[in-house]
N, C-alpha and C. Protein backbone atom coordinates (compact mmCIF):
# COMPACT_ATOMS: atom_id res chain seq x y z
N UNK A 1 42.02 22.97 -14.43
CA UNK A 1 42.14 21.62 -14.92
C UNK A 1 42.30 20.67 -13.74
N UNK A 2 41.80 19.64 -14.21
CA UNK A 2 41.93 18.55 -12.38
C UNK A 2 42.91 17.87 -13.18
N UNK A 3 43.48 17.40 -11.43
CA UNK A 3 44.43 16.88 -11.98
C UNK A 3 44.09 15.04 -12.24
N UNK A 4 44.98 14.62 -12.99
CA UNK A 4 45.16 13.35 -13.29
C UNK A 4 46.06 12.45 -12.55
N UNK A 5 45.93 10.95 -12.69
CA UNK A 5 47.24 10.42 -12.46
C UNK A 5 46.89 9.39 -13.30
N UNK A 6 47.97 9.00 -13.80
CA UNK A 6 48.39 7.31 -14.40
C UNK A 6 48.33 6.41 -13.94
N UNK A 7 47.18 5.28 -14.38
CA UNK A 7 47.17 4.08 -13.79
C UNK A 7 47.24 3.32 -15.11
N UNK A 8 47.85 1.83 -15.21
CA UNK A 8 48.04 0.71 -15.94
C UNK A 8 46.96 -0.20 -15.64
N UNK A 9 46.05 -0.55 -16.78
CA UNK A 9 44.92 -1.34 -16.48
C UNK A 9 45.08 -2.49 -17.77
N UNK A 10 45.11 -3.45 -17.42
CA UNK A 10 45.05 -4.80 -18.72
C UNK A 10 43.51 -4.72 -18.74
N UNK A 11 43.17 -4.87 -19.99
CA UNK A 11 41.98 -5.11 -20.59
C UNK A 11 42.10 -6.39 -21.28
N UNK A 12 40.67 -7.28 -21.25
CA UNK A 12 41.02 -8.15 -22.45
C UNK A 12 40.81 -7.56 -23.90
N UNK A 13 41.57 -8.22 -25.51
CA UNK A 13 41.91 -7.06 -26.56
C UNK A 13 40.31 -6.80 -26.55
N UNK A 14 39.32 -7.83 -26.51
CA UNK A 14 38.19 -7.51 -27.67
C UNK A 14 37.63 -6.31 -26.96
N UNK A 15 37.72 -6.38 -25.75
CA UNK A 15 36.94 -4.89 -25.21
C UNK A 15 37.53 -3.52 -25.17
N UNK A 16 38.73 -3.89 -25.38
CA UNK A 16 39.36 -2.61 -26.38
C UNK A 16 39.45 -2.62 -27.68
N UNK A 17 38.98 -3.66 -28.24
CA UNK A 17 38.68 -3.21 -29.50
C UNK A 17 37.04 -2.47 -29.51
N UNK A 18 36.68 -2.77 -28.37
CA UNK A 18 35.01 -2.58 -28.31
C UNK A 18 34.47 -0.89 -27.95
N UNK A 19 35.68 -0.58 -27.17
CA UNK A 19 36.02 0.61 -26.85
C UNK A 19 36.24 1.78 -27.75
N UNK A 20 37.50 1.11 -28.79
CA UNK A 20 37.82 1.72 -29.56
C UNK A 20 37.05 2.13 -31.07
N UNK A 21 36.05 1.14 -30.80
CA UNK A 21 34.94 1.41 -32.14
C UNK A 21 33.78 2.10 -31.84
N UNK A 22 33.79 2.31 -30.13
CA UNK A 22 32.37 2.76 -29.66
C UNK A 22 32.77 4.43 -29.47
N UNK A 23 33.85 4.68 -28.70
CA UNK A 23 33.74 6.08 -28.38
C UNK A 23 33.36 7.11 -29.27
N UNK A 24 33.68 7.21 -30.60
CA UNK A 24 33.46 8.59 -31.51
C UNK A 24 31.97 8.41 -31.43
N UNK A 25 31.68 7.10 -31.74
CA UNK A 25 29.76 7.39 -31.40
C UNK A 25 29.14 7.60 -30.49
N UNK A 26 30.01 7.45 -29.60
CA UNK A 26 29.17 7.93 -27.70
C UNK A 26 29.50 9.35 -27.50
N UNK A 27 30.30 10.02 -28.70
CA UNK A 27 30.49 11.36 -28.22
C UNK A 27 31.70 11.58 -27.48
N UNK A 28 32.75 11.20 -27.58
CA UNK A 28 33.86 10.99 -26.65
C UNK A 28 34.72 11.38 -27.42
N UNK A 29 36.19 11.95 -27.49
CA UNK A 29 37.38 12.11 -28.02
C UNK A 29 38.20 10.72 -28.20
N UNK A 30 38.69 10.29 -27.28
CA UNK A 30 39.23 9.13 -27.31
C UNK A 30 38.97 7.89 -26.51
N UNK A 31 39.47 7.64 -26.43
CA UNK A 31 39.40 5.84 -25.44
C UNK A 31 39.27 6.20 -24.28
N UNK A 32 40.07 6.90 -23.36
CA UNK A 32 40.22 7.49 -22.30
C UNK A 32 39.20 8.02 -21.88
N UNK A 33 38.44 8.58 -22.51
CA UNK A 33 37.19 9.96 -22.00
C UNK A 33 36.26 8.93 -21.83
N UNK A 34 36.33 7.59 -22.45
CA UNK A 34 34.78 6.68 -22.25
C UNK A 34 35.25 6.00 -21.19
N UNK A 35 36.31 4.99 -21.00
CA UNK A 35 36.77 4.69 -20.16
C UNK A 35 36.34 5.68 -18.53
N UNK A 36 36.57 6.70 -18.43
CA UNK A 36 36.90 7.56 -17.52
C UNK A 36 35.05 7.71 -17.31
N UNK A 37 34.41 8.44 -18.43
CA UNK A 37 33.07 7.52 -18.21
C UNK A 37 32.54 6.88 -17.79
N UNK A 38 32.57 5.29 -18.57
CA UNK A 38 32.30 4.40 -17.39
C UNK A 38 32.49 4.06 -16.27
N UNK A 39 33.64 4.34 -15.96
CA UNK A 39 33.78 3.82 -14.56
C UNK A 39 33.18 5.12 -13.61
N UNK A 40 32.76 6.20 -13.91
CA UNK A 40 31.89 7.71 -12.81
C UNK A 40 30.64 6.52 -13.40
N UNK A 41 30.05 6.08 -14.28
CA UNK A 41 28.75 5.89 -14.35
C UNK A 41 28.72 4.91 -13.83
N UNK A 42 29.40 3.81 -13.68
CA UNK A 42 29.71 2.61 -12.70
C UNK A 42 29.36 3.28 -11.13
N UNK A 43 30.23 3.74 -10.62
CA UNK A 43 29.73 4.25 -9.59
C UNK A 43 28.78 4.69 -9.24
N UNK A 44 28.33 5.98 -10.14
CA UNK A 44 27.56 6.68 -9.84
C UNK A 44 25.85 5.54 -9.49
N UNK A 45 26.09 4.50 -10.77
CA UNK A 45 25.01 3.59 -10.35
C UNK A 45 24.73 3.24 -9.42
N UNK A 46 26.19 2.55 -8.88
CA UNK A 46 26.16 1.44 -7.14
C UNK A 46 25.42 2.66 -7.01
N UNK A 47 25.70 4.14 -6.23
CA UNK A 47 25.34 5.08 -5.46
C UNK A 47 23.88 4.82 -5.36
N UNK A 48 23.23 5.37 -6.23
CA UNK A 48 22.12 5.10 -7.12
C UNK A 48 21.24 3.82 -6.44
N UNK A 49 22.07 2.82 -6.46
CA UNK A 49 20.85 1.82 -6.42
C UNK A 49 21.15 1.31 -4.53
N UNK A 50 22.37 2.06 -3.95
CA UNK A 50 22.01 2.28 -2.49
C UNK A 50 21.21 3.17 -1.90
N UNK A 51 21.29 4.04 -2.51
CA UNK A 51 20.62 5.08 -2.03
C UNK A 51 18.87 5.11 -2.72
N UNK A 52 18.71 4.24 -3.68
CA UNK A 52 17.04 3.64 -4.01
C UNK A 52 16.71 2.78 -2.78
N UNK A 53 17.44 1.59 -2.52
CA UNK A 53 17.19 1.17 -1.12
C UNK A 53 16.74 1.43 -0.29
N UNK A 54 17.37 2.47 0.29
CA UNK A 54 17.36 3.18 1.73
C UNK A 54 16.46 3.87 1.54
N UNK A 55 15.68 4.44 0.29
CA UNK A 55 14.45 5.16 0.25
C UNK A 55 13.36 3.93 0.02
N UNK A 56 13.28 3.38 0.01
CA UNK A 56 12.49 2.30 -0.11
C UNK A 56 12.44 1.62 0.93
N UNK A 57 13.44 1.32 1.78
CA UNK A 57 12.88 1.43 3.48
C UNK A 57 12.35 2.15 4.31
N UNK A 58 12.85 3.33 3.43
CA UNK A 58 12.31 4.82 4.43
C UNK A 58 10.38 4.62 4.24
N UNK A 59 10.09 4.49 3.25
CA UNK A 59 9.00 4.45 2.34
C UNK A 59 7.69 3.48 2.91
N UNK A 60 8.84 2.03 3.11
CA UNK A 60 8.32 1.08 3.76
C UNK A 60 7.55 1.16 5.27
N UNK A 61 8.78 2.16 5.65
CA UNK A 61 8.06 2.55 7.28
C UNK A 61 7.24 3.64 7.56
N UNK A 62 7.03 4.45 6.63
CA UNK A 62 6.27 5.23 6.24
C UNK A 62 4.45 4.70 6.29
N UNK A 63 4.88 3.68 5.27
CA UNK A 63 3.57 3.04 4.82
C UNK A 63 3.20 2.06 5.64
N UNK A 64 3.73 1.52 6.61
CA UNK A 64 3.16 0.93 7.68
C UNK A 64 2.49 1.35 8.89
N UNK A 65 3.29 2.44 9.10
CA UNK A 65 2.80 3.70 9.79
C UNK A 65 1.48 4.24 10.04
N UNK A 66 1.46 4.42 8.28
CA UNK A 66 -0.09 4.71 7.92
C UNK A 66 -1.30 4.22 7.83
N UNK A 67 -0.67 2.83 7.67
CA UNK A 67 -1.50 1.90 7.48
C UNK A 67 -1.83 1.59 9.17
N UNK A 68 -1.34 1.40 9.95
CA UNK A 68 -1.52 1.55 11.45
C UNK A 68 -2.29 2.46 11.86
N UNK A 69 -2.03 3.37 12.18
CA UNK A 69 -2.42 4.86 11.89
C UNK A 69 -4.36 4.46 11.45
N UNK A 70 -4.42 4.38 10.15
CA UNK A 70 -5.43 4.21 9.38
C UNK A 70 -6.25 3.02 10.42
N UNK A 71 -5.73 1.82 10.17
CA UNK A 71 -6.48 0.77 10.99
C UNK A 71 -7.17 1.40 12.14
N UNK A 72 -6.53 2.09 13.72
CA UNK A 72 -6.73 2.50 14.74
C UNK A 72 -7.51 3.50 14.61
N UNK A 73 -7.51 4.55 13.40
CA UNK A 73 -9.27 5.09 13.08
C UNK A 73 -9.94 4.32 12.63
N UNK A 74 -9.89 3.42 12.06
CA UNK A 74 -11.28 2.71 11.69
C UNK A 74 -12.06 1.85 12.83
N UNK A 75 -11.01 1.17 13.45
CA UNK A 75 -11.29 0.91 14.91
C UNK A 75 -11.96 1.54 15.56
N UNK A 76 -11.74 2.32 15.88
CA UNK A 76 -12.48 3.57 17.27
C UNK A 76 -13.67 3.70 15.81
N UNK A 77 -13.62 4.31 14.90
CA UNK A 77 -14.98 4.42 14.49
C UNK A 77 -15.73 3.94 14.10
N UNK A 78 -15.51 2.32 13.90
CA UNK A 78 -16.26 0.60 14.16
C UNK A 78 -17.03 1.12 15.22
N UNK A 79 -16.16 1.53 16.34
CA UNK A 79 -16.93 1.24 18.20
C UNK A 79 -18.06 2.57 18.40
N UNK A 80 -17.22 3.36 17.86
CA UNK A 80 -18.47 4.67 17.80
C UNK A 80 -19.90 4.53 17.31
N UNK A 81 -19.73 3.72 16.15
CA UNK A 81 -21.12 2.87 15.06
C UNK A 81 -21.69 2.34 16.17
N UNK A 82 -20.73 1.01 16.96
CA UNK A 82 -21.65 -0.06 18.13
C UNK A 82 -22.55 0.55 18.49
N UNK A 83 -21.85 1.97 19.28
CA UNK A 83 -22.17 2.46 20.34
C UNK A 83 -23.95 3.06 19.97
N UNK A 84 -23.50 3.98 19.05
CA UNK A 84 -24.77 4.03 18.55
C UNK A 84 -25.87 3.27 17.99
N UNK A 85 -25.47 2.76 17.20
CA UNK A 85 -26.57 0.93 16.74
C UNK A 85 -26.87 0.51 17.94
N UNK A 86 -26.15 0.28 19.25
CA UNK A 86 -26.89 -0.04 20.18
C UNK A 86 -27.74 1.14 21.09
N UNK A 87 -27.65 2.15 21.26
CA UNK A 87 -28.34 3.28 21.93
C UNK A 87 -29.53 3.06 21.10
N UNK A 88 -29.54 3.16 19.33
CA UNK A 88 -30.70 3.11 19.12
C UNK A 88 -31.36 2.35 19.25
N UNK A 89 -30.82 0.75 19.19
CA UNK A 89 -31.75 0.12 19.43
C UNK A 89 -32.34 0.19 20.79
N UNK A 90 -31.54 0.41 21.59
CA UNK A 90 -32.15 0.51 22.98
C UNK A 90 -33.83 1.22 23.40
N UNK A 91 -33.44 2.26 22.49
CA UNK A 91 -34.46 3.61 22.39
C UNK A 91 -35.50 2.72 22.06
N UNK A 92 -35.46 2.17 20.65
CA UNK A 92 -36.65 1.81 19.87
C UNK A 92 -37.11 0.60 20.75
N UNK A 93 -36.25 -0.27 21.69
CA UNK A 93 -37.26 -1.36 22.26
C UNK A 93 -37.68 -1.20 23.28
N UNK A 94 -37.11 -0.04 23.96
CA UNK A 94 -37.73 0.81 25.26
C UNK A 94 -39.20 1.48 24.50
N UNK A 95 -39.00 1.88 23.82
CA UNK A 95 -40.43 3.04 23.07
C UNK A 95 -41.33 1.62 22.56
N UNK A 96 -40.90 0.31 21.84
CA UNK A 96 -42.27 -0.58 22.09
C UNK A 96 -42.59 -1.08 22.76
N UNK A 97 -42.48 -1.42 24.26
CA UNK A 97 -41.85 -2.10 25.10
C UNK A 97 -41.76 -3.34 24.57
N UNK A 98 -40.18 -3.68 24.19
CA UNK A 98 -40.04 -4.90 23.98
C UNK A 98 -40.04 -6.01 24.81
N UNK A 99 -40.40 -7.29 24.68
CA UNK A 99 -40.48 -7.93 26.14
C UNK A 99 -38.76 -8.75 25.91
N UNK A 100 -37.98 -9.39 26.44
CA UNK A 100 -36.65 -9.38 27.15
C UNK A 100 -36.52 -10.48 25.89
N UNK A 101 -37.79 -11.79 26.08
CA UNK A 101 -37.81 -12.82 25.43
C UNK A 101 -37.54 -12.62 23.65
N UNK A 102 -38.30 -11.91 23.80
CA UNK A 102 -37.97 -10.95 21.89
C UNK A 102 -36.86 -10.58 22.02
N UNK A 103 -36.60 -9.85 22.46
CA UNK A 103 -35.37 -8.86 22.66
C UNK A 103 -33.94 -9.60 22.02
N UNK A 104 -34.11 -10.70 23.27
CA UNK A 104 -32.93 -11.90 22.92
C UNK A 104 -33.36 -12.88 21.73
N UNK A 105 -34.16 -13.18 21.43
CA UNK A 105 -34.39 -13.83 20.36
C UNK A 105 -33.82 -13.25 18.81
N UNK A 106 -34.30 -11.41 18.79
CA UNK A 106 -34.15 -10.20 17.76
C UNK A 106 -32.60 -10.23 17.40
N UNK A 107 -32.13 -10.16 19.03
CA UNK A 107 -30.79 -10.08 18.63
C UNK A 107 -29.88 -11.68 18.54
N UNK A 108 -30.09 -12.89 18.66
CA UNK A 108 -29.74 -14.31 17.73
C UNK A 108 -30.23 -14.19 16.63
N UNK A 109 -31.18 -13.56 16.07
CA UNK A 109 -31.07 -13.84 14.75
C UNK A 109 -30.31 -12.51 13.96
N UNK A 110 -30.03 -11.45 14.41
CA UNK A 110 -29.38 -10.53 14.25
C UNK A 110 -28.02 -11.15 14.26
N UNK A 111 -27.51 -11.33 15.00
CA UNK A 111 -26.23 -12.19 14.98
C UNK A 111 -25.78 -13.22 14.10
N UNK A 112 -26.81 -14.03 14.00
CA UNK A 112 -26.71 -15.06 12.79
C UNK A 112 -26.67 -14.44 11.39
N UNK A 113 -27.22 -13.60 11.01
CA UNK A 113 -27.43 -12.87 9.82
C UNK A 113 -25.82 -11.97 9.57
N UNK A 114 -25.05 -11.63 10.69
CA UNK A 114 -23.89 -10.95 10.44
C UNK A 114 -23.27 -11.89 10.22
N UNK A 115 -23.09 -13.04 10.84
CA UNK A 115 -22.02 -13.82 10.75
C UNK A 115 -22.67 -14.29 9.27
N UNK A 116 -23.27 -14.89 8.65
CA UNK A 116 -23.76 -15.26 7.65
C UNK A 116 -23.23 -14.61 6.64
N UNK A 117 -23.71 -13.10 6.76
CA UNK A 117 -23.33 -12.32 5.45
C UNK A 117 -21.51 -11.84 5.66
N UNK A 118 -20.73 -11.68 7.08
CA UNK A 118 -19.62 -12.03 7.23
C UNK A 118 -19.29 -10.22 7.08
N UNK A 119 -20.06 -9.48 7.58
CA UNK A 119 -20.00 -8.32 7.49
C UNK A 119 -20.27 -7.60 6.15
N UNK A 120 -20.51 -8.02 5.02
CA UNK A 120 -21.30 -7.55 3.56
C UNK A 120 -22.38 -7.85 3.49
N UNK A 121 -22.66 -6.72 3.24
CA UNK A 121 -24.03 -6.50 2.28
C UNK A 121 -24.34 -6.18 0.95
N UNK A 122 -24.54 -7.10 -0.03
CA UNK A 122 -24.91 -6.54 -1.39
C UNK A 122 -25.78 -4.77 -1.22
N UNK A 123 -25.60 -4.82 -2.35
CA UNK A 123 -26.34 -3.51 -2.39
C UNK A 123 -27.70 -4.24 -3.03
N UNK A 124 -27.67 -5.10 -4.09
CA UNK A 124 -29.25 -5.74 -4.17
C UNK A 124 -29.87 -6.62 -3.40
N UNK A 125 -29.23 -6.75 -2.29
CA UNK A 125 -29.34 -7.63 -1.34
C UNK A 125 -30.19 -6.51 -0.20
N UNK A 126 -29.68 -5.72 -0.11
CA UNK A 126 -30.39 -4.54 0.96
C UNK A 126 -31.87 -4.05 0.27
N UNK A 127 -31.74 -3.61 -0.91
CA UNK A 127 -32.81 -3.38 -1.46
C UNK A 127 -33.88 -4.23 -1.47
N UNK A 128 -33.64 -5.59 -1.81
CA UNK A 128 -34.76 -6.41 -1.66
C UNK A 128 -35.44 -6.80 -0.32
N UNK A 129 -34.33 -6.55 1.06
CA UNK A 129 -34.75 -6.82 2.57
C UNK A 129 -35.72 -5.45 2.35
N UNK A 130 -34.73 -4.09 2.14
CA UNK A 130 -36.09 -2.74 2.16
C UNK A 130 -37.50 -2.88 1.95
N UNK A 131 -37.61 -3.80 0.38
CA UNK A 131 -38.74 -3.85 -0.22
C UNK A 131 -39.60 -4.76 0.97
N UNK A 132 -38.86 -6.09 1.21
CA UNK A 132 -40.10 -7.07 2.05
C UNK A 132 -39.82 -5.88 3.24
N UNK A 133 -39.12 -4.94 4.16
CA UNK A 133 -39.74 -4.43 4.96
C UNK A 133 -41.11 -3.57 4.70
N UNK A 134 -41.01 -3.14 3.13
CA UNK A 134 -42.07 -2.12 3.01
C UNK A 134 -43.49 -2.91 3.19
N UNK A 135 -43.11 -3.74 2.22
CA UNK A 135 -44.28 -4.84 2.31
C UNK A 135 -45.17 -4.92 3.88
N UNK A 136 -44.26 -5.36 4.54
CA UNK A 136 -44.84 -5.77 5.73
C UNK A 136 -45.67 -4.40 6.78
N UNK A 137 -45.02 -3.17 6.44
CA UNK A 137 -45.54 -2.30 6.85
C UNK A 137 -46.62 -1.91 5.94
């Protein structure tokens, strides 16, 4: 048996009257056992909603982490794409010989067209450039 001690607590009446009408329906013996109740579930809450906190910071830094993490691969494999989009093009205007004047011209309007579309591309938007490429070939 644990032990007890006696403490004197003033209540105002109505919440001992509130007490006293609630316990047999909460499952309790007497006044005391709900009392004694509430106040572990009182606590136990604060506990509860410190310790939700502190996982929710934990959580927080977690997910920034990742999100970092995540960014710095997409990065490097943005530059990996450059790298290649430009090798090929290199290839392909070496193999027609492109003359310098095209070259720089190909790539201002290449440029204008990214900034334009702002890095998106519809998907019916690609299809219809495909089609006038087919066309033209």
């Amino acid at each position: 048996m644990r032990k007890t001690e006696k403490i004197t607590v003033s209540l105002p009446s109505d919440t001992v009257k509130l007490a006293d009408e609630a316990y047999a329906g909460l499952g309790f013996s007497n006044r005391l056992e709900l009392i004694n109740a509430a106040i572990r579930e009182y606590v136990t809450h604060d506990l509860m909603r410190q310790f939700t906190g502190e996982l929710t910071e934990i959580y927080q830094k977690i997910e920034r982490s990742e999100i970092k993490e995540l960014e710095q691969h997409l990065s490097k494999l943005s530059y990996k794409i450059a790298v290649e989009l430009a090798q090929i093009y290199m290839l392909l205007a070496t193999a027609v010989e492109l003359p310098y004047d095209v070259d720089r011209s190909l790539r201002g309007k290449a440029v204008k067209q990214v900034n334009h579309l702002k890095g998106f591309v519809p998907l019916s938007k690609a299809v219809k450039e495909a089609e006038k490429l087919e066309e033209l070939l």
